[in-house]
PDB file of N, CA and C in Angstrom:
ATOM      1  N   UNK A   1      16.395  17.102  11.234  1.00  0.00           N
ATOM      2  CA  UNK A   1      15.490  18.218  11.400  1.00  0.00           C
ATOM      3  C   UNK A   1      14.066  17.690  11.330  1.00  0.00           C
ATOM      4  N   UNK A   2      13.516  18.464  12.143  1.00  0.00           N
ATOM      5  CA  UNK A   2      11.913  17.926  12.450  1.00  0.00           C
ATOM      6  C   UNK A   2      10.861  18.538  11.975  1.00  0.00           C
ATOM      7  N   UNK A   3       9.790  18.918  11.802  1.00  0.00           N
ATOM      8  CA  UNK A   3       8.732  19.826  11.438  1.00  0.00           C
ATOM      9  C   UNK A   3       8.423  20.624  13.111  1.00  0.00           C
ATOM     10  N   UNK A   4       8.406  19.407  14.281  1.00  0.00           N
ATOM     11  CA  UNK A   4       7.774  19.722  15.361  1.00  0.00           C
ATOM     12  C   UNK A   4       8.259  20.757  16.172  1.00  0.00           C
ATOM     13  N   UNK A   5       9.852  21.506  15.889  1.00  0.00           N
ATOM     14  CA  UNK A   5      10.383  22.267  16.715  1.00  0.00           C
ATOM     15  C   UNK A   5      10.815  23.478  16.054  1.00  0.00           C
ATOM     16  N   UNK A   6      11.622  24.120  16.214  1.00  0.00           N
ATOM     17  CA  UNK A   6      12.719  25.251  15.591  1.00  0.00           C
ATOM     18  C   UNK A   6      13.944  24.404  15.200  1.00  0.00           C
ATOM     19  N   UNK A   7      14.046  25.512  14.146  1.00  0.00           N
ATOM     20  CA  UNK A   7      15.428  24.774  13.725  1.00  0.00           C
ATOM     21  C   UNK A   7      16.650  24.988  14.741  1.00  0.00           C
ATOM     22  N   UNK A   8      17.601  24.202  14.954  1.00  0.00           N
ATOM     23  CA  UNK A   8      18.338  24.262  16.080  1.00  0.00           C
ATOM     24  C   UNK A   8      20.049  24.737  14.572  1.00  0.00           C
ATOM     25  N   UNK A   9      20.063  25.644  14.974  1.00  0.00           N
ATOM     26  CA  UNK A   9      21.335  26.396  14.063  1.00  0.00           C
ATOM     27  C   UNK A   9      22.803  26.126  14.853  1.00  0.00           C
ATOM     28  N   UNK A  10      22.499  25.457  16.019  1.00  0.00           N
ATOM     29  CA  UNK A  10      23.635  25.452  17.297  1.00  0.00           C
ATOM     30  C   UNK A  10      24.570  23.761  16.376  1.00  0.00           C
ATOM     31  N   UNK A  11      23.445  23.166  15.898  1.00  0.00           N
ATOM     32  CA  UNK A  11      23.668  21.826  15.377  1.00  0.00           C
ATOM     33  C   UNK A  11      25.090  21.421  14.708  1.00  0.00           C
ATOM     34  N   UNK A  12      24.908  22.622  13.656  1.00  0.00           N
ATOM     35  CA  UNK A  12      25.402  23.051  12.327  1.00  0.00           C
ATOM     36  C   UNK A  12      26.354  24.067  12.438  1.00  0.00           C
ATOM     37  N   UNK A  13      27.469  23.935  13.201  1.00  0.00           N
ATOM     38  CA  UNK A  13      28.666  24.627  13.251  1.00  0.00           C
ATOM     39  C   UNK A  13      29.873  25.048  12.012  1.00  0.00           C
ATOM     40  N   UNK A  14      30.195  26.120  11.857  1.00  0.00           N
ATOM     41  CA  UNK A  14      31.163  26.080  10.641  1.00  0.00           C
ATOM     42  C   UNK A  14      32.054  25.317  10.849  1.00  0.00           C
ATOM     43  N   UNK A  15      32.827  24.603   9.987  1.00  0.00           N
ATOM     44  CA  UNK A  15      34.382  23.440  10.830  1.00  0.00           C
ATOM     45  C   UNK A  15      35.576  24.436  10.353  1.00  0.00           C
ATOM     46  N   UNK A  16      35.884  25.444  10.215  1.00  0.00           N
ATOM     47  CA  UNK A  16      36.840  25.768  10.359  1.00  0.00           C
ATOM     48  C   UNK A  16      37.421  26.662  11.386  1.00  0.00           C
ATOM     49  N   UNK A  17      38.926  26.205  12.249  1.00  0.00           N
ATOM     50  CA  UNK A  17      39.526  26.536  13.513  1.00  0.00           C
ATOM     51  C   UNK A  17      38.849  28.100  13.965  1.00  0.00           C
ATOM     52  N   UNK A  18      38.922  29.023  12.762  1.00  0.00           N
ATOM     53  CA  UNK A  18      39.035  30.457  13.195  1.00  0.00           C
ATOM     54  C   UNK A  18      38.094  30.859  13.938  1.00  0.00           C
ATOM     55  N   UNK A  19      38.035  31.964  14.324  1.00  0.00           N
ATOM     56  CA  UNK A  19      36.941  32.914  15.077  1.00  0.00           C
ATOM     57  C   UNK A  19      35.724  32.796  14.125  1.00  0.00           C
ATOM     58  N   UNK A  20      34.338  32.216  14.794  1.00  0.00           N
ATOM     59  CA  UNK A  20      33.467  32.659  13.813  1.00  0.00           C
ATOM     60  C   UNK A  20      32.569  33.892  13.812  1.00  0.00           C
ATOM     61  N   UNK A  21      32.982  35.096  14.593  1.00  0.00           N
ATOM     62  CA  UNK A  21      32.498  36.157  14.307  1.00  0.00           C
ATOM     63  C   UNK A  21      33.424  37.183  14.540  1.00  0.00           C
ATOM     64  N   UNK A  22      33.480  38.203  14.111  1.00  0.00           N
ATOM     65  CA  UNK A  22      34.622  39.539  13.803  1.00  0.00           C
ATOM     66  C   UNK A  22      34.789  40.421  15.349  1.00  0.00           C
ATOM     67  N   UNK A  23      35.306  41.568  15.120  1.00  0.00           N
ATOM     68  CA  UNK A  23      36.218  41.716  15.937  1.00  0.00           C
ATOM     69  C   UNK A  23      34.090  42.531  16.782  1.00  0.00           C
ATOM     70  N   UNK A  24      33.598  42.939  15.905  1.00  0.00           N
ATOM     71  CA  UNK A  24      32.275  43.623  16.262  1.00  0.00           C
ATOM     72  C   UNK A  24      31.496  42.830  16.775  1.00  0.00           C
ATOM     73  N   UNK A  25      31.507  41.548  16.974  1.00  0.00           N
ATOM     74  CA  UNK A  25      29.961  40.731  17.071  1.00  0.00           C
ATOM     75  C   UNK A  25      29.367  40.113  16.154  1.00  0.00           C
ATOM     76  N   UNK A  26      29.840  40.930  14.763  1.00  0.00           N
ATOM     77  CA  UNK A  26      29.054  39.854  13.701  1.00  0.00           C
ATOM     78  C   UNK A  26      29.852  38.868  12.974  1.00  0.00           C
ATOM     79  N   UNK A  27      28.780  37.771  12.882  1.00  0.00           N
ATOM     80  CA  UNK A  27      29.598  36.489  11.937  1.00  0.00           C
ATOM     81  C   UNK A  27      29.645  36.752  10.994  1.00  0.00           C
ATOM     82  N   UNK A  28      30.983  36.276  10.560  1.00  0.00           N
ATOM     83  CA  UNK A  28      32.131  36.206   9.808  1.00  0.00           C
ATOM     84  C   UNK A  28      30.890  35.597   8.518  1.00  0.00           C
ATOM     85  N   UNK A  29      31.579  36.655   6.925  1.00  0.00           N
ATOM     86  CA  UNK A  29      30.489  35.892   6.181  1.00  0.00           C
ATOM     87  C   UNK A  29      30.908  34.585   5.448  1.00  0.00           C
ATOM     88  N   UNK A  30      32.586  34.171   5.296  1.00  0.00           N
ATOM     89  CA  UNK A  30      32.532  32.859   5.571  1.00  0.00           C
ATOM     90  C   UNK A  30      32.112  31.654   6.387  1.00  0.00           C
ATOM     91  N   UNK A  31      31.500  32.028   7.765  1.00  0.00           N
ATOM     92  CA  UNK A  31      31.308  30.999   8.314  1.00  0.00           C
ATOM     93  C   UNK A  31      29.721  30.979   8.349  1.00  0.00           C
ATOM     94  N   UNK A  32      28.981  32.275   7.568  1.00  0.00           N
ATOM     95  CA  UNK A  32      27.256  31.748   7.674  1.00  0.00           C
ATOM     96  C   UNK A  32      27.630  31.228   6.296  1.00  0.00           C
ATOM     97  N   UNK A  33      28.558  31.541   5.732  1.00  0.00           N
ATOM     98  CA  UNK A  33      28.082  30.267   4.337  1.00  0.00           C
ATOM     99  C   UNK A  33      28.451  29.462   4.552  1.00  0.00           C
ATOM    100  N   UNK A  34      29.313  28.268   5.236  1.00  0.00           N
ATOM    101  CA  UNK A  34      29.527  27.307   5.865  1.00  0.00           C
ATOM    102  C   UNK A  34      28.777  26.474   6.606  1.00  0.00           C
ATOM    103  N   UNK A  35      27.985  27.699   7.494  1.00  0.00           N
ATOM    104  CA  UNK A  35      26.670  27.275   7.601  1.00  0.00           C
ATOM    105  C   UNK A  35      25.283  26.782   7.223  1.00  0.00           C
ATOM    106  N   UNK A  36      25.033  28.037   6.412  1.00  0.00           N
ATOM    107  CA  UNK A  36      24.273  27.514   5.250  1.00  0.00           C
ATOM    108  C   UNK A  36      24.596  26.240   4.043  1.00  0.00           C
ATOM    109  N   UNK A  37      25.692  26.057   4.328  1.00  0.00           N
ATOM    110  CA  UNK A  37      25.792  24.527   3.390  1.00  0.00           C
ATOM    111  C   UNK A  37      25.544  23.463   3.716  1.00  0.00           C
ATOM    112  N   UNK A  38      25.655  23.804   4.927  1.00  0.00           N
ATOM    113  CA  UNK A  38      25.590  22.195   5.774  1.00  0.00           C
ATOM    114  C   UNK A  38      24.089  22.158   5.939  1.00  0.00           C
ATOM    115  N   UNK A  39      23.670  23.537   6.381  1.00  0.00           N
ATOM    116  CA  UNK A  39      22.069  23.195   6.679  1.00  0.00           C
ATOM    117  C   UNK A  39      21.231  22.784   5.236  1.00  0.00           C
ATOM    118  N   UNK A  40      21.762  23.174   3.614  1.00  0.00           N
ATOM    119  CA  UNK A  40      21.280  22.637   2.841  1.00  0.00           C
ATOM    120  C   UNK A  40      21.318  21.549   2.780  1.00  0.00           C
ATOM    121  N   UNK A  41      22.919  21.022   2.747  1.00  0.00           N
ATOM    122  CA  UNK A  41      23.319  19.877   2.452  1.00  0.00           C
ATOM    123  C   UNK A  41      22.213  18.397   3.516  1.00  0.00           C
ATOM    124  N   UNK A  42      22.193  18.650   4.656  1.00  0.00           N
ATOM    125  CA  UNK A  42      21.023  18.296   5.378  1.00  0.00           C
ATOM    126  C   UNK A  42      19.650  18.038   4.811  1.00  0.00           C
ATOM    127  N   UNK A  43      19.071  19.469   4.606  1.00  0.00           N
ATOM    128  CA  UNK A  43      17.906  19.504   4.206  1.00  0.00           C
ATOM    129  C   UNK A  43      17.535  19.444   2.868  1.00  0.00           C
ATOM    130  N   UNK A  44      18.670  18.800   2.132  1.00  0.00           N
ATOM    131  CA  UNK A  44      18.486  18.272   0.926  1.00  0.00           C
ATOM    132  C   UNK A  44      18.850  16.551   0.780  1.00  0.00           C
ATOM    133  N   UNK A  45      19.199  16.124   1.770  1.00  0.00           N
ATOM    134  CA  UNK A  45      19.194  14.955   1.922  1.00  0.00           C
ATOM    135  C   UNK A  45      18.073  14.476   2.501  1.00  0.00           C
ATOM    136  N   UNK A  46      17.314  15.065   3.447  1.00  0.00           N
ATOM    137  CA  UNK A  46      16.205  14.447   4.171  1.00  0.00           C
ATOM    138  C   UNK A  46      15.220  14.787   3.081  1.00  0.00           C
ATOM    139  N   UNK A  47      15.235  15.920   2.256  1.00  0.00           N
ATOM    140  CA  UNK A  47      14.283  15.685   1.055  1.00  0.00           C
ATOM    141  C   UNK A  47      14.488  14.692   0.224  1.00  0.00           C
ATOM    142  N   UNK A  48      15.767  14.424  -0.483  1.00  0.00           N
ATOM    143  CA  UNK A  48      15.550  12.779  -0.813  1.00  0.00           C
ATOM    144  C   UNK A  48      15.610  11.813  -0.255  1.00  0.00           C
ATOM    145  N   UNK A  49      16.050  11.229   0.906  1.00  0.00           N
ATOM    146  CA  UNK A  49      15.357  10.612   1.932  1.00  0.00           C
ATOM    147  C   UNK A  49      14.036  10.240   1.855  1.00  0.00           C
ATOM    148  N   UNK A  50      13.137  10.892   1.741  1.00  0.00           N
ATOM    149  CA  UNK A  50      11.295  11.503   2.024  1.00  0.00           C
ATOM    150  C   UNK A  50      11.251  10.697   0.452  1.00  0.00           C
ATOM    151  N   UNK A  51      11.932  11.509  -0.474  1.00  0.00           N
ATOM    152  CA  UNK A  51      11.730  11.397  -1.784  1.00  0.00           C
ATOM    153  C   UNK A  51      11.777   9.415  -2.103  1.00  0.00           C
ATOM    154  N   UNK A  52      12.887   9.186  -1.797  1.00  0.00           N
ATOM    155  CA  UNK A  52      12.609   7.576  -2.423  1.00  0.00           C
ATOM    156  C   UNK A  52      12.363   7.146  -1.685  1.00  0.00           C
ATOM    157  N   UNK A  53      11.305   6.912  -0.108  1.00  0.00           N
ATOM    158  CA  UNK A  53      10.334   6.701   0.658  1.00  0.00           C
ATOM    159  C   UNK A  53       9.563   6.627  -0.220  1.00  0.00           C
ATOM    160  N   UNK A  54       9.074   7.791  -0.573  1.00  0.00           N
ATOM    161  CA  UNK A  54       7.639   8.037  -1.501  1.00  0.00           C
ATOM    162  C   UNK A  54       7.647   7.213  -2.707  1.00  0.00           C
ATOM    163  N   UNK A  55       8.539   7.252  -3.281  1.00  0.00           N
ATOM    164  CA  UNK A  55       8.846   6.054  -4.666  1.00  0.00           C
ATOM    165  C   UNK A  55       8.354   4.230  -3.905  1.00  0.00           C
ATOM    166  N   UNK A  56       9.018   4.310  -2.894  1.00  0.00           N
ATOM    167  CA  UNK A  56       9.273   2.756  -2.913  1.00  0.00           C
ATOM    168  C   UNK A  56       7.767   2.728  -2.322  1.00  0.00           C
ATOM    169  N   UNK A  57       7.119   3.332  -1.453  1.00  0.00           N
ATOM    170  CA  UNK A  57       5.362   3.633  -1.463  1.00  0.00           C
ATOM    171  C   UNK A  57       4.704   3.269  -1.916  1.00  0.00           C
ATOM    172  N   UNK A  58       5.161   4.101  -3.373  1.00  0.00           N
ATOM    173  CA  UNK A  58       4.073   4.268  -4.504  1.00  0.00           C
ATOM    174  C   UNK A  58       3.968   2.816  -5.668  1.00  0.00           C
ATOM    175  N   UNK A  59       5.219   2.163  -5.233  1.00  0.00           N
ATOM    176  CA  UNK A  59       5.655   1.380  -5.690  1.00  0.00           C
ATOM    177  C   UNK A  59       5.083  -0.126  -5.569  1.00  0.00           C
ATOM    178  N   UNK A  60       4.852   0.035  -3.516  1.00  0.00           N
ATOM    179  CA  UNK A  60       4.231  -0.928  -3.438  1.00  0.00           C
ATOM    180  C   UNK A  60       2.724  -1.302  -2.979  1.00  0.00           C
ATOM    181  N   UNK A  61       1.836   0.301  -2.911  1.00  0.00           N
ATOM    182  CA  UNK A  61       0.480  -0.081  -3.310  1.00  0.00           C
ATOM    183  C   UNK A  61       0.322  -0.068  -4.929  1.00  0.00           C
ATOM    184  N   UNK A  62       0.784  -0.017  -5.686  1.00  0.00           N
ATOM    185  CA  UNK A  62       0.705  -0.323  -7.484  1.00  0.00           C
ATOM    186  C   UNK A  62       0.968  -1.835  -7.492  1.00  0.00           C
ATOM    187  N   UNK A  63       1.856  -2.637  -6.721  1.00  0.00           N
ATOM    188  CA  UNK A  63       2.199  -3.975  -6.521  1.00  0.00           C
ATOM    189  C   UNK A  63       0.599  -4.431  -6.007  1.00  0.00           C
ATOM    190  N   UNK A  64       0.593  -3.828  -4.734  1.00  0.00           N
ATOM    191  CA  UNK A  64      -0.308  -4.484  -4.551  1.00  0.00           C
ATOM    192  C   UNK A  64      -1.863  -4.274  -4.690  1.00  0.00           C
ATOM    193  N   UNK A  65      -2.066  -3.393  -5.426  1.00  0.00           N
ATOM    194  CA  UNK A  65      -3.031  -2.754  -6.068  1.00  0.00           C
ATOM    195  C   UNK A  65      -3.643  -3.609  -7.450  1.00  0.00           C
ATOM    196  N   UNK A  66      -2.676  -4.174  -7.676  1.00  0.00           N
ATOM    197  CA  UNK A  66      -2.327  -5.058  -8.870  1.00  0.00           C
ATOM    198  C   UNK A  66      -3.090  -6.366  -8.257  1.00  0.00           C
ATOM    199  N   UNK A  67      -2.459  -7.042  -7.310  1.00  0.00           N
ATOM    200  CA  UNK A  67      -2.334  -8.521  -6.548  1.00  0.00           C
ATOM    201  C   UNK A  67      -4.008  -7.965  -6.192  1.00  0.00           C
ATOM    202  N   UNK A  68      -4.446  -7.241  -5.452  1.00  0.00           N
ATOM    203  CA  UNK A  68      -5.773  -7.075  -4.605  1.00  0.00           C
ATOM    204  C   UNK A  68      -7.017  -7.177  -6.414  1.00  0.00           C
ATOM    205  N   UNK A  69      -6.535  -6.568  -7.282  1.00  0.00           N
ATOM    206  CA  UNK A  69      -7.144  -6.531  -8.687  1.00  0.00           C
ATOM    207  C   UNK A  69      -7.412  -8.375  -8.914  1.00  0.00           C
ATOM    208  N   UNK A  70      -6.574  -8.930  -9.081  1.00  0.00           N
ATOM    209  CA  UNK A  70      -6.428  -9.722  -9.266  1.00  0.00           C
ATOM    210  C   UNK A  70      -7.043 -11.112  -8.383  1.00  0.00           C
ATOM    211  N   UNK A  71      -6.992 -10.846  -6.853  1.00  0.00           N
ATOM    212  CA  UNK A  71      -7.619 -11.772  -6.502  1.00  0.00           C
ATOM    213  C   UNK A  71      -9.042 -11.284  -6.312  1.00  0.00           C
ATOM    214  N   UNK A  72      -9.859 -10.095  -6.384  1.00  0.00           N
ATOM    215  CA  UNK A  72     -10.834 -10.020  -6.619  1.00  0.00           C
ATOM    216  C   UNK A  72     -11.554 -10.891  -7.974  1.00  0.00           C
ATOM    217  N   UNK A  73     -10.914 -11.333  -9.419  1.00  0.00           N
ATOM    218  CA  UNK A  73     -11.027 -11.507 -10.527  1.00  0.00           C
ATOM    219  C   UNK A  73     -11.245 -12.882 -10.062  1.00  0.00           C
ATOM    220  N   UNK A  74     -10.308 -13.017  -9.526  1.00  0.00           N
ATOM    221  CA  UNK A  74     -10.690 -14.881  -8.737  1.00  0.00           C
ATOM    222  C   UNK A  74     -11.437 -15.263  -8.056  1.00  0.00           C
ATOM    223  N   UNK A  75     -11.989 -14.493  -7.319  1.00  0.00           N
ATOM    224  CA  UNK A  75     -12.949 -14.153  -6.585  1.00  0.00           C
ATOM    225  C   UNK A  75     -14.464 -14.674  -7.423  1.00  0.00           C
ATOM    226  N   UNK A  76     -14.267 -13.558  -7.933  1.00  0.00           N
ATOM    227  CA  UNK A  76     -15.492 -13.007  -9.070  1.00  0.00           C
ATOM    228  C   UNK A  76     -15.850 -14.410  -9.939  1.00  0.00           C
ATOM    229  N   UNK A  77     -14.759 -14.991 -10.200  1.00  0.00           N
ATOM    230  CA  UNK A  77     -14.778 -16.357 -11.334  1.00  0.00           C
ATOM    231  C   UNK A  77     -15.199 -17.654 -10.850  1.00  0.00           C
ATOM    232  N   UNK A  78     -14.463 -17.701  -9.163  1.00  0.00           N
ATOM    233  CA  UNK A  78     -14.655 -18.996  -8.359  1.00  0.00           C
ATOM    234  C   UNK A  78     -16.598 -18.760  -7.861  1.00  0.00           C
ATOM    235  N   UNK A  79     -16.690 -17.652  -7.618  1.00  0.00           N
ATOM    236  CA  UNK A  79     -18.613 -17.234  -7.086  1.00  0.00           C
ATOM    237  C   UNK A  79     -19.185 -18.024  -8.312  1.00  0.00           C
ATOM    238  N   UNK A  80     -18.988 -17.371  -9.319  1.00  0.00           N
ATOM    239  CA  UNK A  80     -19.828 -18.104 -10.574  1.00  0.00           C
ATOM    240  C   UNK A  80     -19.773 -19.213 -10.657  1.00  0.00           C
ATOM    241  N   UNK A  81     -18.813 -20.118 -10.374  1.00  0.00           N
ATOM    242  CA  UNK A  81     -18.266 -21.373 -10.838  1.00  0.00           C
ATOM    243  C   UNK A  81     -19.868 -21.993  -9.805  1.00  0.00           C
ATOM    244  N   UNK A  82     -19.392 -21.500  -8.388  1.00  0.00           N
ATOM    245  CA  UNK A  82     -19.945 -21.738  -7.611  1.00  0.00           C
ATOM    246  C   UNK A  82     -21.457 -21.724  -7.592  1.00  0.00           C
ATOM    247  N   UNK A  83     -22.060 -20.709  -8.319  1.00  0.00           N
ATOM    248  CA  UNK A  83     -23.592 -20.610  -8.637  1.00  0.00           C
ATOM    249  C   UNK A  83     -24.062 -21.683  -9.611  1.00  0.00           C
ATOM    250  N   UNK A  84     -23.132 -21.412 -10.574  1.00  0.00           N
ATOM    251  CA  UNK A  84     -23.683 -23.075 -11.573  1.00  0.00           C
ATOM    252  C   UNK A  84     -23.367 -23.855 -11.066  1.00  0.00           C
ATOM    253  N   UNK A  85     -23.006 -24.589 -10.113  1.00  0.00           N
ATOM    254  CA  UNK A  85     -22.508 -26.163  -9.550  1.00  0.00           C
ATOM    255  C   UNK A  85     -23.696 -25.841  -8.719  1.00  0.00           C
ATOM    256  N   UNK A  86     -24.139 -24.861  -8.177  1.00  0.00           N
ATOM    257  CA  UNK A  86     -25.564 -24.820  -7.211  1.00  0.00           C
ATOM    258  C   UNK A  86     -26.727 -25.358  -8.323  1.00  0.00           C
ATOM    259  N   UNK A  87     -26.693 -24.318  -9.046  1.00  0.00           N
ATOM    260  CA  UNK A  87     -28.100 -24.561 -10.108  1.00  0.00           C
ATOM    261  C   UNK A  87     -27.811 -25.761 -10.173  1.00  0.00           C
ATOM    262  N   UNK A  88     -26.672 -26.486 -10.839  1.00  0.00           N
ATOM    263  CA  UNK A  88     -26.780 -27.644 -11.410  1.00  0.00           C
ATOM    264  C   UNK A  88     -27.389 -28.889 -10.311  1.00  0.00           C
ATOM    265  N   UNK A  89     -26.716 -28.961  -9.130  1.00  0.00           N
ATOM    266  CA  UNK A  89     -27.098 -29.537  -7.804  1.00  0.00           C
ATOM    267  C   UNK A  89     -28.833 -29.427  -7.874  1.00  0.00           C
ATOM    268  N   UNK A  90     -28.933 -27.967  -7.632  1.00  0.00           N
ATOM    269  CA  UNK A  90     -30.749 -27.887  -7.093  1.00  0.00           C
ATOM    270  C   UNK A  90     -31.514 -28.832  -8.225  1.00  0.00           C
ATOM    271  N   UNK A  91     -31.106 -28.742  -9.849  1.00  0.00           N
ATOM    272  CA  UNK A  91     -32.062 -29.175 -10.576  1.00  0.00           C
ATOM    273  C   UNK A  91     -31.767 -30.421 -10.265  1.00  0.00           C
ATOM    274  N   UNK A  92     -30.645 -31.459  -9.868  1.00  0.00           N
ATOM    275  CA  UNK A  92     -30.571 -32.805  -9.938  1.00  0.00           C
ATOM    276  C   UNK A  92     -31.660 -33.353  -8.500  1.00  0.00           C
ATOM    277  N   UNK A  93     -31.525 -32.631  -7.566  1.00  0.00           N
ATOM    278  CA  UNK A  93     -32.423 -33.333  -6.620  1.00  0.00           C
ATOM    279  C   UNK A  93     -33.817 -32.496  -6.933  1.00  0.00           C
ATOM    280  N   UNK A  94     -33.873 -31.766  -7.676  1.00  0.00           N
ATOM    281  CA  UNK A  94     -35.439 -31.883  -8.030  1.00  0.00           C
ATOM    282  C   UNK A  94     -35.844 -33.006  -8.979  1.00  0.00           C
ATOM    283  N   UNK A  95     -35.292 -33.363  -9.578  1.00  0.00           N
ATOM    284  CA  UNK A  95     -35.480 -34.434 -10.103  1.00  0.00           C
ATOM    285  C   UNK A  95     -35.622 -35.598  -9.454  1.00  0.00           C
ATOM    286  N   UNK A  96     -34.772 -35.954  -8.309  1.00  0.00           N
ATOM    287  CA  UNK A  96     -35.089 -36.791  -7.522  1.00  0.00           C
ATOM    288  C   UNK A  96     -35.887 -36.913  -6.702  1.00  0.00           C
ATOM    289  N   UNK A  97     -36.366 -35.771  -5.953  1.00  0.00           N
ATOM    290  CA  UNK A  97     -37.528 -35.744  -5.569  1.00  0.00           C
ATOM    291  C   UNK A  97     -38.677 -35.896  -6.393  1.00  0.00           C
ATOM    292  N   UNK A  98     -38.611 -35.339  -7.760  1.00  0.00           N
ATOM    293  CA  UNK A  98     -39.475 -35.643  -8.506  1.00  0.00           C
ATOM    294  C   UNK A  98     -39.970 -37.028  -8.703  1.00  0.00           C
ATOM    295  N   UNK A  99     -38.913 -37.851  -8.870  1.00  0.00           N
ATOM    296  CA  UNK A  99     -39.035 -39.513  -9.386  1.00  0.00           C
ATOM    297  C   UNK A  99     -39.405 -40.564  -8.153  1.00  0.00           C
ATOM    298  N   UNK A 100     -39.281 -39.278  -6.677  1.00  0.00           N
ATOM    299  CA  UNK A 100     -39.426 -40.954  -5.795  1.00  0.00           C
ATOM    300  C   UNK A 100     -40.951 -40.429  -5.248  1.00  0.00           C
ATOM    301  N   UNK A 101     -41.457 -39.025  -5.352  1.00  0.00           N
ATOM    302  CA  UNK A 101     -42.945 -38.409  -5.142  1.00  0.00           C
ATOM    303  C   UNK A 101     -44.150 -39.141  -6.198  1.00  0.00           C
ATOM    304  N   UNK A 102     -43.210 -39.387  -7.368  1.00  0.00           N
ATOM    305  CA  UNK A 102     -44.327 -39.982  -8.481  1.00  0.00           C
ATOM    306  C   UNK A 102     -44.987 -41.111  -7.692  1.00  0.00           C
ATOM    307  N   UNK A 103     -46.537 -41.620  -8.012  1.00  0.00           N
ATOM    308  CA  UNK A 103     -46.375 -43.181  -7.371  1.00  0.00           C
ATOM    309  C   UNK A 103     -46.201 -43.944  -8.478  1.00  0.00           C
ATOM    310  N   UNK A 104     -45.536 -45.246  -8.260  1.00  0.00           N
ATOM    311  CA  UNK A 104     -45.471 -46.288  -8.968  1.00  0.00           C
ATOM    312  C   UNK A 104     -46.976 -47.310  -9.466  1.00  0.00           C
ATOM    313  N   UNK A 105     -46.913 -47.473 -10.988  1.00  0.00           N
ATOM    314  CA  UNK A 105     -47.825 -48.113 -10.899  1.00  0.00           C
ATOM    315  C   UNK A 105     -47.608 -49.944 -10.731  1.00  0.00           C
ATOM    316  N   UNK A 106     -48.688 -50.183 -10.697  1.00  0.00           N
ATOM    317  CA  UNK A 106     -48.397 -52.006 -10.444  1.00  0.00           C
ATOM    318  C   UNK A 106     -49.192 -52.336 -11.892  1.00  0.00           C
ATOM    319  N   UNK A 107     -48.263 -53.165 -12.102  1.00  0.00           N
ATOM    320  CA  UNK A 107     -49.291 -53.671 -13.625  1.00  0.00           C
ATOM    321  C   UNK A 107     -50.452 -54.821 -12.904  1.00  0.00           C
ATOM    322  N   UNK A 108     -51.922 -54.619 -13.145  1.00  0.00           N
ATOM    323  CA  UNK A 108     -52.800 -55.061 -12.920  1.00  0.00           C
ATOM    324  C   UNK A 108     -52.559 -56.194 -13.782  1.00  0.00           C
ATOM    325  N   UNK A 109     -53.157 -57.928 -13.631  1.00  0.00           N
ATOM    326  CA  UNK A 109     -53.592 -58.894 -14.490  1.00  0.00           C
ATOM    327  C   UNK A 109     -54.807 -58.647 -14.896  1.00  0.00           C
ATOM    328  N   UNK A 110     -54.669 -59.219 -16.190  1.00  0.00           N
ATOM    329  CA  UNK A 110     -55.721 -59.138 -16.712  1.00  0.00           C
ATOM    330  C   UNK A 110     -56.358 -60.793 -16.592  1.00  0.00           C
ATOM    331  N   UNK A 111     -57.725 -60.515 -16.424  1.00  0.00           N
ATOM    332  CA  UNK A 111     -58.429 -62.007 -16.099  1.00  0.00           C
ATOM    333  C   UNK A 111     -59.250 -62.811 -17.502  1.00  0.00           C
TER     334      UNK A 111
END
């Protein structure tokens, strides 16, 4: 059964041999409850159907809701790592630039 149409009642036949409506035209009220069981029995299966769909779902954005948590955290830890190995870098070649900008002195003789 679909949302998109009418329910099709032709589907869902009573299974037993007899006449399913009386001698007047109307069905027999054993065979609309026959009917009606099957159409529950149906539409209580496609509700749990739907139902542990929705479980195994919910199940696995929490999985991965978890995993996406998590490599953000790694994320977050490897950037930093990454900013101090920068700082540390920038101050070492300032230093080196520092030491080869200095000029050198020459020791003068003395006479």
């Amino acid at each position: 059964m679909t949302a998109s149409g009418p329910f099709d009642f032709a589907r869902y036949r009573p299974q037993s041999d007899g006449p399913m409506t009386s001698a007047d035209g109307e069905m027999r009220a054993e065979n609309l409850g026959e009917l009606l069981d099957q159409v529950s029995k149906n539409s209580t299966g496609e509700i749990d159907s739907l139902i542990c769909e929705f479980q195994r779902l919910r199940e696995k954005l929490q999985i991965d809701g978890e995993r996406i948590k998590r490599e953000v955290e790694e994320y977050r830890a490897l950037s930093q790592q990454v900013m101090e190995l920068t700082k540390t870098i920038s101050g070492s070649v300032e230093k080196v630039r520092a030491s080869v900008d200095r000029p050198t002195r020459v020791p003068q003789e003395k006479d």
